[in-house]
Protein backbone atom coordinates (compact mmCIF):
# COMPACT_ATOMS: atom_id res chain seq x y z
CA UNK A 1 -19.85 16.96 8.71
CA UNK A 2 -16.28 15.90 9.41
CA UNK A 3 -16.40 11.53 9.94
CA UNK A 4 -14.20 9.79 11.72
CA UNK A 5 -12.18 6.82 10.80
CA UNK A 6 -10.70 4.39 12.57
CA UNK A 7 -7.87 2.59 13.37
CA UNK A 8 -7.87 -0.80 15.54
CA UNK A 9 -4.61 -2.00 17.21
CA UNK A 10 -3.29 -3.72 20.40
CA UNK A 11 -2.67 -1.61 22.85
CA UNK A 12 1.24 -1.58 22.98
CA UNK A 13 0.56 -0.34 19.64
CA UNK A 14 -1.53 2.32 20.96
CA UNK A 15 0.89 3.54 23.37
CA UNK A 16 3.31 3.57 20.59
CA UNK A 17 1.61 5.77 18.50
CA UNK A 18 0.41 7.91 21.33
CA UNK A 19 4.23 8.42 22.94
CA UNK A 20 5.93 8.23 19.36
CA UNK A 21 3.47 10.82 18.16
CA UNK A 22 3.21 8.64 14.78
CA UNK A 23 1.26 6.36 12.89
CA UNK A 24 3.00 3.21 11.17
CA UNK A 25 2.39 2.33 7.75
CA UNK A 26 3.48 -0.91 6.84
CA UNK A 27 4.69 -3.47 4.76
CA UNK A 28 1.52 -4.42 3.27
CA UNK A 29 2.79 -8.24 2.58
CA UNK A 30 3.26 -8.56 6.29
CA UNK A 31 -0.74 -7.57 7.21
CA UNK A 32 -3.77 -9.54 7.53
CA UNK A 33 -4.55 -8.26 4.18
CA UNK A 34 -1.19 -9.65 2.00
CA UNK A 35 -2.94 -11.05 -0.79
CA UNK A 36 -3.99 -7.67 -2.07
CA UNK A 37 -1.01 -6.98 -3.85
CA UNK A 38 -1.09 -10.17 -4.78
CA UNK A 39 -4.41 -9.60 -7.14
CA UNK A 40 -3.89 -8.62 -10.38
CA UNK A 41 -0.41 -11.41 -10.87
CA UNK A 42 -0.29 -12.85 -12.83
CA UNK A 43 -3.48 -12.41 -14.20
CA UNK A 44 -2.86 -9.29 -16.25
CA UNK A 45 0.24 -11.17 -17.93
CA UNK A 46 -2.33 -13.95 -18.92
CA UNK A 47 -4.63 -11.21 -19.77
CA UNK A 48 -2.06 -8.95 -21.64
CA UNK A 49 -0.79 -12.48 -23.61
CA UNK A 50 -4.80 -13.03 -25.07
CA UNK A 51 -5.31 -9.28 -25.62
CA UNK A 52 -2.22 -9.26 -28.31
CA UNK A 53 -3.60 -12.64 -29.53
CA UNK A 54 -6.83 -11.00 -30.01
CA UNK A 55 -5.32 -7.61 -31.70
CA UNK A 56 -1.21 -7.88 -32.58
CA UNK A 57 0.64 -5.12 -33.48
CA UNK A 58 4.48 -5.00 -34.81
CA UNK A 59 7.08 -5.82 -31.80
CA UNK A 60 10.46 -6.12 -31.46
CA UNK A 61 12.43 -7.37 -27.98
CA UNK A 62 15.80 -8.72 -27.85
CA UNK A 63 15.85 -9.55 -31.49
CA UNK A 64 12.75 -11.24 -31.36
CA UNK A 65 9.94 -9.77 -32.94
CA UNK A 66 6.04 -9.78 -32.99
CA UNK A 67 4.49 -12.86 -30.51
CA UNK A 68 7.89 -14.28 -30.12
CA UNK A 69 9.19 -10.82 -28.68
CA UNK A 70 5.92 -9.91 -27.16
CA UNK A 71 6.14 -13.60 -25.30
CA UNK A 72 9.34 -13.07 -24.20
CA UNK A 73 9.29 -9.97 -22.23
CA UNK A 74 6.29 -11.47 -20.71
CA UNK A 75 8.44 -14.67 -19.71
CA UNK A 76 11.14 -12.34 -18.28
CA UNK A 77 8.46 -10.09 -16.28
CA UNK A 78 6.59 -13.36 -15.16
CA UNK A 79 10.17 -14.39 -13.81
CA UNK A 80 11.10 -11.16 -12.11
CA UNK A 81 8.09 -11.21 -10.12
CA UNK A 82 7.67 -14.64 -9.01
CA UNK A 83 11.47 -14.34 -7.52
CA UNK A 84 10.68 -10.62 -6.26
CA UNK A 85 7.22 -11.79 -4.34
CA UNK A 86 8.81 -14.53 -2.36
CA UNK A 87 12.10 -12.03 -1.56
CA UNK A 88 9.30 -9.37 -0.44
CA UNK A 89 10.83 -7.12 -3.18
CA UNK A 90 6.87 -5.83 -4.42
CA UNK A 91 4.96 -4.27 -1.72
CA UNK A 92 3.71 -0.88 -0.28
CA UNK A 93 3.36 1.11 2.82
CA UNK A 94 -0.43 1.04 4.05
CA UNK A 95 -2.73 1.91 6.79
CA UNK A 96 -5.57 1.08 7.33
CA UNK A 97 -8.90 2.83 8.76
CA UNK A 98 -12.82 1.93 9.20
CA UNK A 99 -15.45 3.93 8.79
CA UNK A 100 -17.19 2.48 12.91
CA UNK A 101 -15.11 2.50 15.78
CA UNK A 102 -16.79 -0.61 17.65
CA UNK A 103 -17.31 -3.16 15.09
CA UNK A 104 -16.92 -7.37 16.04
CA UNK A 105 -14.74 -8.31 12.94
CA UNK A 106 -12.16 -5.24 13.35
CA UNK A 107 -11.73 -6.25 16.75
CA UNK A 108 -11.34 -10.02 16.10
CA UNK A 109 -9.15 -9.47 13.57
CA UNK A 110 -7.02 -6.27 14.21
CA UNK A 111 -6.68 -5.94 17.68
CA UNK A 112 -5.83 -8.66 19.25
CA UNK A 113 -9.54 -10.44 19.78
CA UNK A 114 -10.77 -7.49 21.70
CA UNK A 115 -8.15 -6.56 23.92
CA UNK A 116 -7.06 -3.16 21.57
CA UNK A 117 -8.43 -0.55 21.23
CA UNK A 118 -9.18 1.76 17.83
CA UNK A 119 -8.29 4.91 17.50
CA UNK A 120 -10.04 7.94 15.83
CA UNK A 121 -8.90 10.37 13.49
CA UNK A 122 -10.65 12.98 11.57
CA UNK A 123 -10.86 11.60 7.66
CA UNK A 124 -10.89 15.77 6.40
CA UNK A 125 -7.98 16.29 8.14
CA UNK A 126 -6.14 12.47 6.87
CA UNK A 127 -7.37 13.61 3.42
CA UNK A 128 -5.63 17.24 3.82
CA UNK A 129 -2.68 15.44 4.70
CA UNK A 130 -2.27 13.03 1.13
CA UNK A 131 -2.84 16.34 -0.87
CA UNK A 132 0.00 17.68 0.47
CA UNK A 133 1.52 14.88 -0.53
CA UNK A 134 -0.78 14.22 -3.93
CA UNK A 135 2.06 12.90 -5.85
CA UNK A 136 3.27 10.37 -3.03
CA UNK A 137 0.56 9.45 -0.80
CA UNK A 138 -3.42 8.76 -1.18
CA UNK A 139 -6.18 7.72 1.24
CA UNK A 140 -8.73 5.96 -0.40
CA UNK A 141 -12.29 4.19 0.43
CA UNK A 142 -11.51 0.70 -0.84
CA UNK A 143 -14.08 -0.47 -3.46
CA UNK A 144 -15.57 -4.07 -3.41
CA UNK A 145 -16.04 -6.25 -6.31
CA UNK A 146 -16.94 -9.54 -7.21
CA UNK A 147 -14.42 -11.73 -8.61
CA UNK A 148 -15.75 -11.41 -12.17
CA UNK A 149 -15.80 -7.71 -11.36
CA UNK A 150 -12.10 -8.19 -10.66
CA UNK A 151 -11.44 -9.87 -13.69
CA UNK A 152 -13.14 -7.40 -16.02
CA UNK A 153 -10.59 -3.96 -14.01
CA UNK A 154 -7.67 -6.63 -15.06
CA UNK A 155 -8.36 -6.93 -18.84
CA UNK A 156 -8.89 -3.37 -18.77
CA UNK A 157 -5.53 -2.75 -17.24
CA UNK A 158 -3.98 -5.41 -19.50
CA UNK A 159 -5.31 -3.35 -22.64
CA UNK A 160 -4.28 0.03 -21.66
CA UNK A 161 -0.67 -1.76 -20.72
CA UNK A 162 -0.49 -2.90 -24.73
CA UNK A 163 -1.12 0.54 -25.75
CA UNK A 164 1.75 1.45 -23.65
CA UNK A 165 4.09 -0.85 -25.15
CA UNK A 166 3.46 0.09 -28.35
CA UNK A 167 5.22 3.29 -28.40
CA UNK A 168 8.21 2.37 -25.46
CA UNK A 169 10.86 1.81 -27.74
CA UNK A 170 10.32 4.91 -29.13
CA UNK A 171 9.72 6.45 -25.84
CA UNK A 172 13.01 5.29 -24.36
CA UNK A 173 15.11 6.34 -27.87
CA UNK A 174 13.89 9.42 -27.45
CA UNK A 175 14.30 10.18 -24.12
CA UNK A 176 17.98 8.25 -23.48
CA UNK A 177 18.73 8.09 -26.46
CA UNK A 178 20.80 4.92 -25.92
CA UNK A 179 22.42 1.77 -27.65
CA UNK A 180 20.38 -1.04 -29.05
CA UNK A 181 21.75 -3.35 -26.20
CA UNK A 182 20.71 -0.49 -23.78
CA UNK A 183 16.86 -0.61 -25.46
CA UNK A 184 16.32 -3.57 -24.25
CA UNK A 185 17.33 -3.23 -20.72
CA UNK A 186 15.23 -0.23 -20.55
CA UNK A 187 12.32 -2.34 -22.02
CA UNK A 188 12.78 -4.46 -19.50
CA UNK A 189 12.81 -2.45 -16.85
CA UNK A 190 10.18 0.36 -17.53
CA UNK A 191 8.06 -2.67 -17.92
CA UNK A 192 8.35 -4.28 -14.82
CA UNK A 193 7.69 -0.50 -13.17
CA UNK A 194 4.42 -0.28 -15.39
CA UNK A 195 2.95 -3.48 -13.96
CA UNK A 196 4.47 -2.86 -10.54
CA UNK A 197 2.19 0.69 -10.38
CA UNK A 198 -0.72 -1.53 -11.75
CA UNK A 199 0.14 -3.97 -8.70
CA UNK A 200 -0.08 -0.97 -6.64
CA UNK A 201 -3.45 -0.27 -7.79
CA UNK A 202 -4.96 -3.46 -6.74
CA UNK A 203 -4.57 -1.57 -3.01
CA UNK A 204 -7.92 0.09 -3.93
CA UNK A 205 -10.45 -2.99 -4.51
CA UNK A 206 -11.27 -6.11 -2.04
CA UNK A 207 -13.11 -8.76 -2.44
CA UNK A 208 -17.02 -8.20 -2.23
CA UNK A 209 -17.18 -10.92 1.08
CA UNK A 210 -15.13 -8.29 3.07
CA UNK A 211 -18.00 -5.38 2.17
CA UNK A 212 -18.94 -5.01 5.78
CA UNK A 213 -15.44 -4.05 6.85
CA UNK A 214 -15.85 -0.77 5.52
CA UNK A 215 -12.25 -0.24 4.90
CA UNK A 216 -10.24 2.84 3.92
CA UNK A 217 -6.65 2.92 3.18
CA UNK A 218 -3.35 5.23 3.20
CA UNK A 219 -0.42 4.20 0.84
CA UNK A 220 1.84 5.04 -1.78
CA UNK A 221 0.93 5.84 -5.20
CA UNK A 222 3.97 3.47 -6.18
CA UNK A 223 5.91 0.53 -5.86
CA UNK A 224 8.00 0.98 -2.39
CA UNK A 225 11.63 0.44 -3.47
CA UNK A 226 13.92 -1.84 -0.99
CA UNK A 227 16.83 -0.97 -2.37
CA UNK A 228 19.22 -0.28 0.28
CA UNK A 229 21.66 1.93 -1.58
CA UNK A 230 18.32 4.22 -2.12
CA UNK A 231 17.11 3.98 1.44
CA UNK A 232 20.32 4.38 3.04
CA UNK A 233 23.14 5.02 0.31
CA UNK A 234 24.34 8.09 -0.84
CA UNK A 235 23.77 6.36 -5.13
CA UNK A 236 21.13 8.57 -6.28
CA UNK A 237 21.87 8.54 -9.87
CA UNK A 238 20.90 5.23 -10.90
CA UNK A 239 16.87 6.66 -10.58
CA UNK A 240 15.20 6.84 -13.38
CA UNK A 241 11.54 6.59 -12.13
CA UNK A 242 9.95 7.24 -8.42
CA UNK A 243 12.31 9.83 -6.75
CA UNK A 244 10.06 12.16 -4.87
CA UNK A 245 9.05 9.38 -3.28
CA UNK A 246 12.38 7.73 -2.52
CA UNK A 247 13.33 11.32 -1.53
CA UNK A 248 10.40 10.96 1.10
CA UNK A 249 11.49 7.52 2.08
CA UNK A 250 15.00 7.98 2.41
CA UNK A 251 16.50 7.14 6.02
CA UNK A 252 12.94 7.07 7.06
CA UNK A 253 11.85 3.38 6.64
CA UNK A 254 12.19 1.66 10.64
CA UNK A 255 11.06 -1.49 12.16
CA UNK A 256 8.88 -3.60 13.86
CA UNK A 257 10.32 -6.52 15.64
CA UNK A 258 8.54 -9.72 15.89
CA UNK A 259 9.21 -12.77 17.71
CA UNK A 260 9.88 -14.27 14.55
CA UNK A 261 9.97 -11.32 11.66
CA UNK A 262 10.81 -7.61 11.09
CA UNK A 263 8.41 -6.10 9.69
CA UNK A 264 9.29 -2.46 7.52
CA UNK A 265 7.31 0.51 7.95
CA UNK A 266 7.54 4.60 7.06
CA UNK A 267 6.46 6.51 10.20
CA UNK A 268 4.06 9.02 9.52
CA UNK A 269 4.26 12.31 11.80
CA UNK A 270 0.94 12.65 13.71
CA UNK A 271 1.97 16.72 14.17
CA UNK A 272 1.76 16.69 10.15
CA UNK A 273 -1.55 15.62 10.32
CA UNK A 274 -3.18 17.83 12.76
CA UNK A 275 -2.46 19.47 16.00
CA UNK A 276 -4.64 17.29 17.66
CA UNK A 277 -4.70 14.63 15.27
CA UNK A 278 -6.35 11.92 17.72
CA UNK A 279 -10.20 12.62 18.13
CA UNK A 280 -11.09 9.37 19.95
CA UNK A 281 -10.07 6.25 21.84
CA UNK A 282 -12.75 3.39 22.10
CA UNK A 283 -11.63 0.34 24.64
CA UNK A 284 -11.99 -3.19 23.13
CA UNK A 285 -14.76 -5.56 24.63
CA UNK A 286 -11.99 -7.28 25.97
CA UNK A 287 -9.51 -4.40 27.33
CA UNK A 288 -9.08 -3.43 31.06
CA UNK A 289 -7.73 0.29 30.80
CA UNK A 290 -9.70 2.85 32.79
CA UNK A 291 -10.47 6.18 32.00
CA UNK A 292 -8.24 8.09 34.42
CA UNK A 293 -5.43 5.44 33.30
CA UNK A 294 -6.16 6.87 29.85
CA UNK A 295 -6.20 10.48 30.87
CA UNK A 296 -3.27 10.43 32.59
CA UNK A 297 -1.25 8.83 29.30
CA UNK A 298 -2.75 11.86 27.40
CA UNK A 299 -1.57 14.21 30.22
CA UNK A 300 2.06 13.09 29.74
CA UNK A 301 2.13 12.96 26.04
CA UNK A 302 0.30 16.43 25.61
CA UNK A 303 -3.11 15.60 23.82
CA UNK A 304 -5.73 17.28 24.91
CA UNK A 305 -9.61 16.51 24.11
CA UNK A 306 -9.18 13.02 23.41
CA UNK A 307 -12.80 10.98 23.90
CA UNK A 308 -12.44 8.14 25.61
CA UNK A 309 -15.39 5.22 25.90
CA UNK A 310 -15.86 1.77 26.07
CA UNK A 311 -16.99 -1.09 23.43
CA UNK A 312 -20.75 -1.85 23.72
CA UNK A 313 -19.99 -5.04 21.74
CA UNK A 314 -20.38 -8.14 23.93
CA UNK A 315 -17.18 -10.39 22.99
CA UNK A 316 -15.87 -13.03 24.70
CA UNK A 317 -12.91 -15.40 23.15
């Protein structure tokens, strides 16, 4: 049997999705939920730092070799992201769903103490959607673990990030084959991208204390670029890594303007979900609109079959 997840909002976001005939998903370091790409930094550095420690192999960066080039890269990465993070430069697109419609904590905390509303959509029919996309886009369940649990999916990801380095330089000769000063940019770089899809990664897990959200997501498999010259530009050739995605993101990315922020998003086409991709509207404890209010916004937008009922929750603020 088909379940439905939902999605909780305010209600001008309601009537934005409903008239714009899209969902929003959003910079992910602008949500309730920020610190999740924040998990795994710089833990897996740390981690990554006593796994080489523990098992060294021959390295070479920048002249440097062994621990002192091994350290050095890491001091470099550690660098690039502490200045990235606070310039909002490592992030994804997300939305996020829950598996019951009328739930006290999804109302408190996603729309707007009550007076939202959350809206329904069929998960076969989100999940039909990311395949044809498989490459780009995946909705997941998110798993919660303990903090130890945590820990242990970061040392793994720091171990299989070793093996990786081991062979790069001989990756990137054979594939560009480039100059010795050119090595070491690509180092560098394909690095950074290799801990930046691990960051990404960290979109799947949640803290066990959050279990009774029952959460599921929609993002990108990767890093969301803010380049503007690959947003917006016509410079395509300085890609190396990404571009079906940036293909799918380009001129797309739009805003959402705050009192005091703007807040990035990729709108996602409700018509390339389903034809009647809205199954459900439930009314927060704490929202006024009536039923033939409602009925006449889905007359003038064209959905048809929408359910519409109230919150049994009791919530006052």
């Amino acid at each position: 049997m088909d379940k439905i997840l939902y999605h909780y909002c305010n209600t001008q976001k309601m009537y934005g999705i409903m008239s714009g005939r899209q969902l929003r998903m959003s910079d992910i370091t602008k949500s309730n939920d920020y610190n999740e790409v924040y998990m795994f930094f710089p833990g897996i550095i740390d981690a990554m730092r006593d796994a080489y420690y523990k098992n060294p192999f021959p390295f070479e960066f920048d002249g440097k070799t062994n621990e002192i080039g091994m350290l050095m890269l890491f001091q470099l990465a550690y660098d690039y992201f502490r200045i990235e993070f606070d310039k909002g430069g490592v992030t994804n697109f997300v939305i996020c769903f829950c598996e019951e419609g009328d739930k006290l904590s999804q109302w408190r905390g996603y729309a707007d103490n009550g007076r939202g509303v959350s809206i329904g959509f069929s998960e076969q029919e989100l999940r039909q959607y990311s395949e044809k996309y498989k490459d780009i886009i995946a909705i997941e369940k998110v798993k919660y673990k303990t903090a130890e649990e945590i820990n242990d999916i970061i040392v793994a990801k720091a171990d299989s990030l070793l093996n990786e380095l081991k062979n790069l330089r001989k990756w990137i000769i054979d594939n560009f084959h480039c100059n010795d000063s050119k090595q070491e940019k690509y180092m560098l770089l394909f690095f950074i991208q290799m801990l930046k899809i691990v960051f990404m990664k960290s979109l799947r897990y949640k803290n066990i204390s959050f279990q009774e959200e029952n959460e599921w997501r929609m993002f990108f498999k990767y890093p969301i670029t803010k380049e503007t010259e690959f947003i917006y530009g016509e410079d395509g050739d300085k890609r190396v890594i990404f571009d079906e995605m940036v293909e799918m993101l380009k001129d797309k990315i739009d805003f959402n303007i705050l009192d005091n922020d703007i807040v990035s998003y990729f709108p996602l086409d409700l018509s390339d979900i389903s034809a009647k991709p809205i199954k459900e509207v439930i009314s927060g404890p704490n929202n006024r609109i009536l039923l033939k209010d409602f009925q006449l916004l889905c007359g003038k937008y064209k959905y048809h079959d929408v359910a519409f009922r109230y919150s049994k929750i009791s919530y006052r603020e």
